[in-house]
C-alpha atoms as a PDB file:
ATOM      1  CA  UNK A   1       0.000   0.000   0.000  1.00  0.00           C
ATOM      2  CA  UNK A   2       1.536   3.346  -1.108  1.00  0.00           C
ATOM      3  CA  UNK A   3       2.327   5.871   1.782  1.00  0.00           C
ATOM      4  CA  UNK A   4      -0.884   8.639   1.056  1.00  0.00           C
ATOM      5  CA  UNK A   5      -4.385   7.703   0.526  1.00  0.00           C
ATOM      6  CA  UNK A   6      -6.898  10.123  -1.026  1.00  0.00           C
ATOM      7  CA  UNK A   7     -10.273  10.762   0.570  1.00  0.00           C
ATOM      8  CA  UNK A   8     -12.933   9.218  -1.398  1.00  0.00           C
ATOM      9  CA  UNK A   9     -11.228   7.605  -4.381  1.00  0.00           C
ATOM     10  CA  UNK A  10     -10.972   3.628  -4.277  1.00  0.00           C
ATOM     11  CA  UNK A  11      -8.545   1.798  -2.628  1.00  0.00           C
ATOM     12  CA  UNK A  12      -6.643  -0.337  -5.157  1.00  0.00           C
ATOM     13  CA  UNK A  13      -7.783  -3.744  -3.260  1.00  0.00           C
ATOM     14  CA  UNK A  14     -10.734  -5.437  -2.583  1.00  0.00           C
ATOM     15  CA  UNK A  15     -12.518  -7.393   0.173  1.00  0.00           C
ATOM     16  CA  UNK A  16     -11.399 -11.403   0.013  1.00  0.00           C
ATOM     17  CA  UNK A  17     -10.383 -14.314   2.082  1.00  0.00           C
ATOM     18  CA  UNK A  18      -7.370 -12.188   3.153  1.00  0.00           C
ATOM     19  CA  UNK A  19      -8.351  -8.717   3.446  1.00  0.00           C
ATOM     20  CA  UNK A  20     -11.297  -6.351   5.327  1.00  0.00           C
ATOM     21  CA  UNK A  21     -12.149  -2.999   5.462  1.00  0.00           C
ATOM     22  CA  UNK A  22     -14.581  -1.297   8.249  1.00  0.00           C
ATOM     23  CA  UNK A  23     -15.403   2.466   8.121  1.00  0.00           C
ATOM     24  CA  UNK A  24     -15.165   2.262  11.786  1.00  0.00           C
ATOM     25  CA  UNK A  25     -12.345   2.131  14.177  1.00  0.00           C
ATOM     26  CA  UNK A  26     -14.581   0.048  16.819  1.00  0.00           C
ATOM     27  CA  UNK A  27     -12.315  -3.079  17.467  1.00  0.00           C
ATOM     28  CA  UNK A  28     -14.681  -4.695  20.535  1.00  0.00           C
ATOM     29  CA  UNK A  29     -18.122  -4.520  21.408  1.00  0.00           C
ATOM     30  CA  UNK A  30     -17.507  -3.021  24.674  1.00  0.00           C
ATOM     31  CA  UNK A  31     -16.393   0.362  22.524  1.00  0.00           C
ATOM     32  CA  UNK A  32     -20.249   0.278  21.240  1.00  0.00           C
ATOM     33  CA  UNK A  33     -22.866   2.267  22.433  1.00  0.00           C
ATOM     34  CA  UNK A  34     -26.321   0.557  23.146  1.00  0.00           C
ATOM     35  CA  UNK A  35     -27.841   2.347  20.329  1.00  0.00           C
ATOM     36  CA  UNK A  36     -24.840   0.699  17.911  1.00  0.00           C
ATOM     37  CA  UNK A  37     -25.157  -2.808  19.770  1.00  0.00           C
ATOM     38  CA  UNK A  38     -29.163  -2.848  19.543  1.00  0.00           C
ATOM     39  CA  UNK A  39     -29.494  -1.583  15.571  1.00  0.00           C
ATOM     40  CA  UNK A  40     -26.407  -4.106  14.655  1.00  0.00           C
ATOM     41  CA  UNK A  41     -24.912  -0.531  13.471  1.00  0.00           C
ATOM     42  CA  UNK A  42     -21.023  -2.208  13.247  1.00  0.00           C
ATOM     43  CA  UNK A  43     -19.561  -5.528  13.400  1.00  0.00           C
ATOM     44  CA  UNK A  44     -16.546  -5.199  15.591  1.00  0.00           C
ATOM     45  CA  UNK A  45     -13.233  -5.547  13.634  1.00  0.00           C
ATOM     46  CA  UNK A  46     -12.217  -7.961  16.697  1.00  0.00           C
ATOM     47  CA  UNK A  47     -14.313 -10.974  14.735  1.00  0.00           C
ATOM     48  CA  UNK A  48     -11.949 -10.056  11.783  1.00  0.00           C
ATOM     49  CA  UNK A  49      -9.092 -10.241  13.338  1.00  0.00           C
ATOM     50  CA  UNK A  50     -10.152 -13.080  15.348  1.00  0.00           C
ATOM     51  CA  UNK A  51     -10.787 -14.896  12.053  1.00  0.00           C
ATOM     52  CA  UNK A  52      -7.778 -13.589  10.360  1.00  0.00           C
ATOM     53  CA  UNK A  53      -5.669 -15.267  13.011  1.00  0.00           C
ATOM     54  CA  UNK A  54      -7.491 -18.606  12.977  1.00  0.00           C
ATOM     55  CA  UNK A  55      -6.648 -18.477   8.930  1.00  0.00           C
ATOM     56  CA  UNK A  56      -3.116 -18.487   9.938  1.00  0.00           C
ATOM     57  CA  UNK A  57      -2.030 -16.343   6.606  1.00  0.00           C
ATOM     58  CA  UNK A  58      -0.873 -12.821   6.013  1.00  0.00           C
ATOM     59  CA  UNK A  59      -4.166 -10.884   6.030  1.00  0.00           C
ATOM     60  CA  UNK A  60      -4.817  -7.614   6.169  1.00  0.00           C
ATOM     61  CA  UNK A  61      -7.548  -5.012   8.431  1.00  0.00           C
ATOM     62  CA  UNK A  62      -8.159  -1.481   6.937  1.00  0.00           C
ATOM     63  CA  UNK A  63     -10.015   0.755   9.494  1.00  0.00           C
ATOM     64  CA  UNK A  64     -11.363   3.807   7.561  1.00  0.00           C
ATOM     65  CA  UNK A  65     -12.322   1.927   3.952  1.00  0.00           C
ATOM     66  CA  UNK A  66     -15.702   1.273   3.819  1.00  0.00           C
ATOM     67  CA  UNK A  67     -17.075  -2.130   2.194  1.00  0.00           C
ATOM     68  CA  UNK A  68     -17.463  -0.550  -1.466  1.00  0.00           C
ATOM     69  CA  UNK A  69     -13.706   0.491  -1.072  1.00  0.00           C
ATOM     70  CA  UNK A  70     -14.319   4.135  -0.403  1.00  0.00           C
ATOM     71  CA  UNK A  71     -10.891   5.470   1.351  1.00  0.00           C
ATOM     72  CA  UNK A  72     -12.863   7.456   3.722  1.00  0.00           C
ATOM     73  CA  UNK A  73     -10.236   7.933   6.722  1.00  0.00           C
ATOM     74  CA  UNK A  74      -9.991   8.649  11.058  1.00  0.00           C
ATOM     75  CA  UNK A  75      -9.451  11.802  12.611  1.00  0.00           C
ATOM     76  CA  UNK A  76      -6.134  11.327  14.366  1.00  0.00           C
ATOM     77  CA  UNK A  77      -3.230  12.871  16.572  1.00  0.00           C
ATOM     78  CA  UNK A  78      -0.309  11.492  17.685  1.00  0.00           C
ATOM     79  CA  UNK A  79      -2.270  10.196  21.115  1.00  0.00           C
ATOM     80  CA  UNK A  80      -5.458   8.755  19.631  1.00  0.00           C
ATOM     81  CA  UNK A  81      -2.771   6.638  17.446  1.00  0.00           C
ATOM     82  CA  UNK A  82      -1.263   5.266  20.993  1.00  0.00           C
ATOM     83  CA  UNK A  83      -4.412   4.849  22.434  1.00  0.00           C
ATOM     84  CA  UNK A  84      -5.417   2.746  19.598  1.00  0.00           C
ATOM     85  CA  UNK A  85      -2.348   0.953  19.680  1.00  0.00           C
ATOM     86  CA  UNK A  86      -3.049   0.290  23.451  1.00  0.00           C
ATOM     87  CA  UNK A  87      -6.398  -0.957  23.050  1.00  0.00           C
ATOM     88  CA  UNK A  88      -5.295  -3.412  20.620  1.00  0.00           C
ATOM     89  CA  UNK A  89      -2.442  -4.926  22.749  1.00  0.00           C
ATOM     90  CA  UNK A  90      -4.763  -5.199  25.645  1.00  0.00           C
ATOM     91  CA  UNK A  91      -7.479  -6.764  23.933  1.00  0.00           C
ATOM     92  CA  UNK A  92      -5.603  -9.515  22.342  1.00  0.00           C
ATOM     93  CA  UNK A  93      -2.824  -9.854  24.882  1.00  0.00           C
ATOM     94  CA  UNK A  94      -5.545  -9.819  27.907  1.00  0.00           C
ATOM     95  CA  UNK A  95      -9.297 -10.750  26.542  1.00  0.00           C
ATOM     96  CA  UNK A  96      -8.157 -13.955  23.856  1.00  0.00           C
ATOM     97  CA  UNK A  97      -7.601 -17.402  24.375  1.00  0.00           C
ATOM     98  CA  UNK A  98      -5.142 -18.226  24.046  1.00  0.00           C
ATOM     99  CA  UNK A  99      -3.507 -14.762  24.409  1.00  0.00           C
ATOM    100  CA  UNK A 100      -1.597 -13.213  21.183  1.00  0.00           C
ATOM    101  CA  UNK A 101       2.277 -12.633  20.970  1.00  0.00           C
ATOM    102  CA  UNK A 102       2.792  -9.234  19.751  1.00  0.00           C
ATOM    103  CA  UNK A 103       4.822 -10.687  16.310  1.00  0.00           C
ATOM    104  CA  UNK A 104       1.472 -11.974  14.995  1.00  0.00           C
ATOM    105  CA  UNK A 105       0.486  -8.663  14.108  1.00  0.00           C
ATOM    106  CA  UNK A 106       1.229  -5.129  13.464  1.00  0.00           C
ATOM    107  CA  UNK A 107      -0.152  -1.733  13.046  1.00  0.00           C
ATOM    108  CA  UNK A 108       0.133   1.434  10.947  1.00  0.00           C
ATOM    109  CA  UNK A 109      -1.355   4.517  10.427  1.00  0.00           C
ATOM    110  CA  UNK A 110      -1.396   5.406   6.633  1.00  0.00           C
ATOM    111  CA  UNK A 111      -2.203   9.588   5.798  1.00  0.00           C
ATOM    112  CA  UNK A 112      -5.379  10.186   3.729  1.00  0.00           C
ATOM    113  CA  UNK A 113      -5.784  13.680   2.273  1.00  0.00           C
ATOM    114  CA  UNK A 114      -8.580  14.969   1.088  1.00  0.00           C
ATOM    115  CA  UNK A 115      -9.390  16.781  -2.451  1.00  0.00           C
ATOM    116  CA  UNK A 116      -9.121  19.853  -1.249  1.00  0.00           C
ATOM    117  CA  UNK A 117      -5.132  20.819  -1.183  1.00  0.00           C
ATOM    118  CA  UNK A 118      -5.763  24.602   0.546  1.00  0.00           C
ATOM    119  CA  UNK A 119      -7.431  22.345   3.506  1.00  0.00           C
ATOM    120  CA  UNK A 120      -5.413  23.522   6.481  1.00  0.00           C
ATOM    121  CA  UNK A 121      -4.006  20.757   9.050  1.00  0.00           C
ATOM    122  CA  UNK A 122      -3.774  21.393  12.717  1.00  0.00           C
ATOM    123  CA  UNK A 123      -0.167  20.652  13.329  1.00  0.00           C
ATOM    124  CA  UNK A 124       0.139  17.449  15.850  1.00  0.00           C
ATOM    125  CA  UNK A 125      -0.707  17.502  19.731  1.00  0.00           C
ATOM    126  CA  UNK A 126       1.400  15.166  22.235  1.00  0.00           C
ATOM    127  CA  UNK A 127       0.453  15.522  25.946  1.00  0.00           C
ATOM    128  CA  UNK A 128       2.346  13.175  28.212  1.00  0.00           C
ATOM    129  CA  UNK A 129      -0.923  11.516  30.111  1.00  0.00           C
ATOM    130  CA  UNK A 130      -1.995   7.816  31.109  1.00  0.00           C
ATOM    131  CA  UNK A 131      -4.979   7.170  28.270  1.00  0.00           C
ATOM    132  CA  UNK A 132      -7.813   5.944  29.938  1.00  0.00           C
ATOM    133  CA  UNK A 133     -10.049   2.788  28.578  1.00  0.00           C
ATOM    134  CA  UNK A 134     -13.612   3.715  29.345  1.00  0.00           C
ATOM    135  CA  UNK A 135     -16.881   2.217  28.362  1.00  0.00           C
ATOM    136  CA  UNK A 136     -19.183   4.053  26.488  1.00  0.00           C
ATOM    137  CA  UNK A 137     -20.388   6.430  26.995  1.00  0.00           C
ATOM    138  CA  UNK A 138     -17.494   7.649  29.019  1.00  0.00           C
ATOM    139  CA  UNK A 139     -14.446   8.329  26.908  1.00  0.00           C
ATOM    140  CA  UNK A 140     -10.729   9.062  27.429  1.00  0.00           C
ATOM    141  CA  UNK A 141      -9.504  12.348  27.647  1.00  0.00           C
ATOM    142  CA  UNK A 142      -8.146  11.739  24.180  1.00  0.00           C
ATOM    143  CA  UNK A 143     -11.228  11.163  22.500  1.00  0.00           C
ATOM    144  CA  UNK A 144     -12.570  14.375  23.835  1.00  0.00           C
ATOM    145  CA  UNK A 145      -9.116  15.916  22.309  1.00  0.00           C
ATOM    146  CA  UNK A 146     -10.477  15.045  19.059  1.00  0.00           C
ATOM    147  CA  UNK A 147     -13.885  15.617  19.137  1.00  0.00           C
ATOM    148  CA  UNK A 148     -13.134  19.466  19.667  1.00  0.00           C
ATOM    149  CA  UNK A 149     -10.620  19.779  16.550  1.00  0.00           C
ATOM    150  CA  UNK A 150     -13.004  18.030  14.080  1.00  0.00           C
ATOM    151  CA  UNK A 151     -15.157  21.318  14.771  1.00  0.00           C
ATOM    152  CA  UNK A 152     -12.031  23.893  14.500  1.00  0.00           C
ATOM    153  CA  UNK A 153     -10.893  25.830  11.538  1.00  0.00           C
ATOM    154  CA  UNK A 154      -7.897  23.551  11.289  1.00  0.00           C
ATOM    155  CA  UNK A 155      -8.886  19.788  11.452  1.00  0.00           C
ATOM    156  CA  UNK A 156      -6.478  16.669  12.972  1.00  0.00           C
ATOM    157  CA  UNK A 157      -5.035  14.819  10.059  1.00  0.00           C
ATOM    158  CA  UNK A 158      -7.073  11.560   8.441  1.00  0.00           C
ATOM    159  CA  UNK A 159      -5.415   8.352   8.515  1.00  0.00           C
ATOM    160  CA  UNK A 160      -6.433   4.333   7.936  1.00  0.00           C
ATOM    161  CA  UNK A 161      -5.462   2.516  10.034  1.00  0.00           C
ATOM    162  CA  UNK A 162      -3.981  -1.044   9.048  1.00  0.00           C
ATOM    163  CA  UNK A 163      -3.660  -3.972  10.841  1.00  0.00           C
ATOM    164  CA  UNK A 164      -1.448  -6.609   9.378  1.00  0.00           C
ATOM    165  CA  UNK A 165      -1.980 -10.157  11.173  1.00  0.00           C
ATOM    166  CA  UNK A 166       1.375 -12.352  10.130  1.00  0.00           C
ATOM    167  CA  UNK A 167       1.201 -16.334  10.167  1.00  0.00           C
ATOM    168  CA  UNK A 168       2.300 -18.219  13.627  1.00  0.00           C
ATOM    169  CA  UNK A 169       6.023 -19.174  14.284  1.00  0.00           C
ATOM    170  CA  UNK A 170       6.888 -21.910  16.228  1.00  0.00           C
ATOM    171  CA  UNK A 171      10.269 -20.215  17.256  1.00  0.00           C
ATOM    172  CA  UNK A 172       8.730 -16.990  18.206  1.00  0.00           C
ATOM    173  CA  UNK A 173       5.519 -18.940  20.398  1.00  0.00           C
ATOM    174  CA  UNK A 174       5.421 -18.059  23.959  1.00  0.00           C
ATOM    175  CA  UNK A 175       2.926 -20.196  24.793  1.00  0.00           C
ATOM    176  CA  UNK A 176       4.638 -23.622  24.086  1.00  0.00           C
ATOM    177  CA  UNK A 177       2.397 -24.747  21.243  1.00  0.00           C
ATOM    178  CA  UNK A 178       3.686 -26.920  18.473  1.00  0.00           C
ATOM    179  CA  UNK A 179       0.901 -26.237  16.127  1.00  0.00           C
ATOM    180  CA  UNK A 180      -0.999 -22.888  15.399  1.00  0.00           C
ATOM    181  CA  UNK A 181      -3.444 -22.377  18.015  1.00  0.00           C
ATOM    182  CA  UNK A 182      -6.927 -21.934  17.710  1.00  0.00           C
ATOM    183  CA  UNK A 183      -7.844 -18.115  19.666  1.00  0.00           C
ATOM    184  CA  UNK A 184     -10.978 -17.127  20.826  1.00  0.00           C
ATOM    185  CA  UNK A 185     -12.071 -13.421  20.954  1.00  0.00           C
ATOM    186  CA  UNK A 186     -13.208 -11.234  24.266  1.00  0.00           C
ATOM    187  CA  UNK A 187     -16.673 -13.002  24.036  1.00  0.00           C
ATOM    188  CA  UNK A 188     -15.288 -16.633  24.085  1.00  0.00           C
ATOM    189  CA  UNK A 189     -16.364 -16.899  20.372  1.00  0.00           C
ATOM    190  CA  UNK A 190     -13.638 -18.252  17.654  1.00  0.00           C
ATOM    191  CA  UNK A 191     -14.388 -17.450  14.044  1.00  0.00           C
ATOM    192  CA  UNK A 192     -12.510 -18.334  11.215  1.00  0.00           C
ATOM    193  CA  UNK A 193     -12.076 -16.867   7.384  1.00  0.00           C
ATOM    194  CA  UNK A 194     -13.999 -18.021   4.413  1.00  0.00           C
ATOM    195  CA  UNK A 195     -14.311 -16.635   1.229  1.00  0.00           C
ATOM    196  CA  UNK A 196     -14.998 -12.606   2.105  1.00  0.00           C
ATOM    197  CA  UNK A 197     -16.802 -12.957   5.407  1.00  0.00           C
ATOM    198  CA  UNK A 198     -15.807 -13.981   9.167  1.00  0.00           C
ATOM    199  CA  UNK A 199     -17.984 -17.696  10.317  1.00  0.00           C
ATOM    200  CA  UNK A 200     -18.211 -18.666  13.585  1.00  0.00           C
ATOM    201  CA  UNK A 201     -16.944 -21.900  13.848  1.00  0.00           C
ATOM    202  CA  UNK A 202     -17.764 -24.474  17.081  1.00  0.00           C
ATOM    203  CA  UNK A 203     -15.944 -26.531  19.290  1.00  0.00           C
ATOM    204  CA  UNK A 204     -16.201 -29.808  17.280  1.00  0.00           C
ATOM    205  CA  UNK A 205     -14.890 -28.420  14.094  1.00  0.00           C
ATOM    206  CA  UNK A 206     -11.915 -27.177  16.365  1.00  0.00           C
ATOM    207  CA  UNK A 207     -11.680 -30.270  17.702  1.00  0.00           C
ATOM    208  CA  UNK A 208     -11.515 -32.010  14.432  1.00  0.00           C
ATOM    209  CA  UNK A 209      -8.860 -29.983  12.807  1.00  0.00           C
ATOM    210  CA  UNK A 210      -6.816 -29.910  15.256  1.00  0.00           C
ATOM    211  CA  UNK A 211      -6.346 -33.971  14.953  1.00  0.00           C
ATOM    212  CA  UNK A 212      -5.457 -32.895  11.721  1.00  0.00           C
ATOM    213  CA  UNK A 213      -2.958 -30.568  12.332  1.00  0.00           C
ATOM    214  CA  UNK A 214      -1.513 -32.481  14.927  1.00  0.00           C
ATOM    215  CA  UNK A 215      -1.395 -35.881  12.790  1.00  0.00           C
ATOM    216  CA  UNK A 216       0.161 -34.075   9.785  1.00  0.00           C
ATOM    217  CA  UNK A 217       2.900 -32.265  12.483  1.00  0.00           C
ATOM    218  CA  UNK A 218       4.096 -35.976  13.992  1.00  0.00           C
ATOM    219  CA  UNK A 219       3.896 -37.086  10.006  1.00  0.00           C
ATOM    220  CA  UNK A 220       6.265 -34.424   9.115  1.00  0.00           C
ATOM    221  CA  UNK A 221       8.538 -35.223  12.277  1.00  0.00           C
ATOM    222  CA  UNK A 222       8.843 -39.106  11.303  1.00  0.00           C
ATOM    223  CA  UNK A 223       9.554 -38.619   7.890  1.00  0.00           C
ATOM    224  CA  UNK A 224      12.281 -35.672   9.289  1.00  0.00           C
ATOM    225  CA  UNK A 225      13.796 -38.227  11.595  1.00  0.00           C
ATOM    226  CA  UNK A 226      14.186 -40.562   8.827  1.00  0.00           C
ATOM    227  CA  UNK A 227      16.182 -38.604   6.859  1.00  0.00           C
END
């Protein structure tokens, strides 16, 4: 993906067994408001990525693209980028099962500018300050930050945000395992990729293919030995 992205022109990629976009920047339910839980307004990207790393391939998350491929972008300063950044580590290093080493995925913040080239930028904001993970419809200080600017003369920059999950390593696994591990998401759901679109799968079909996996892994071992 090329370093600037332009506001409503179509991102050169499209939705598939390996990559997602969202217009929203919601990654759990518990960032949803009742209003957006009770009309089904967004899907939370954590099912994606839940079902990206269950795929066990290189797939790729766009936050800020909607489902037509409209680059639409996210209001963002340097903070909401490390708040988002937190809230990812936390969910998938504290809510999955098992949790997720920090190799299996990564994420950047790509600059979208809009059509108009006179459109001033307000230039960045740091402030050293703990970011605070609220519920809705509480919010961190951060989030306030930004709400203000969108308003102002001189608006935060856009970005999309990508998140890129990478295949499991057995040399890089904390955990011990010695085949890819199934994960389950912060509602104790596990979903897996097929075709364009995330399916929950159930604890039989996990069951099953992980015989499968493990049968094939002691296969590969003999036949290693052997040599």
């Amino acid at each position: 993906m090329g370093e600037i992205l332009v506001q409503n022109e179509v991102f050169s990629g499209e939705e598939s067994k390996y990559m997602e976009f969202k217009a929203h920047d919601r990654l759990s339910a518990t960032q949803l408001t009742e209003m957006e839980v009770d009309k089904k307004l967004f899907q939370p990207a954590s099912r994606t990525i839940c079902a990206f790393l269950n795929t066990n391939e290189e797939c790729d998350l766009f936050l800020g693209i909607q489902d037509n491929g409209i680059v639409k972008g996210h209001y963002m300063f340097a903070d909401q980028k490390n708040h988002f950044k937190e809230n990812i580590r936390l969910l998938l290093s504290k809510k999955y099962t098992p949790s997720v080493d920090d190799y299996r995925y990564s994420v950047r913040f790509t600059r979208v500018k809009t059509g108009d080239e006179s459109l001033s930028v307000a230039a960045d904001i740091i402030i050293d300050k703990e970011h605070k993970l609220l519920l809705p419809p509480n919010c961190c200080w951060c989030e306030s930050e930004i709400r203000q600017c969108r308003n102002s003369a001189k608006k935060p920059p856009l970005y999309v945000i990508h998140i890129r999950i990478h295949k499991w390593d057995k040399e890089r696994d904390t955990v011990g395992s010695i085949i890819w591990p199934y994960h389950t998401n912060e509602d104790g759901k596990c979903y897996k990729r097929f075709s364009a679109s995330n399916h929950e799968i159930q604890q039989d079909t996990i069951c099953d293919e992980t015989r499968i996996d493990m049968a094939r892994y002691y296969k590969s071992s003999v036949v290693k030995a052997q040599l």
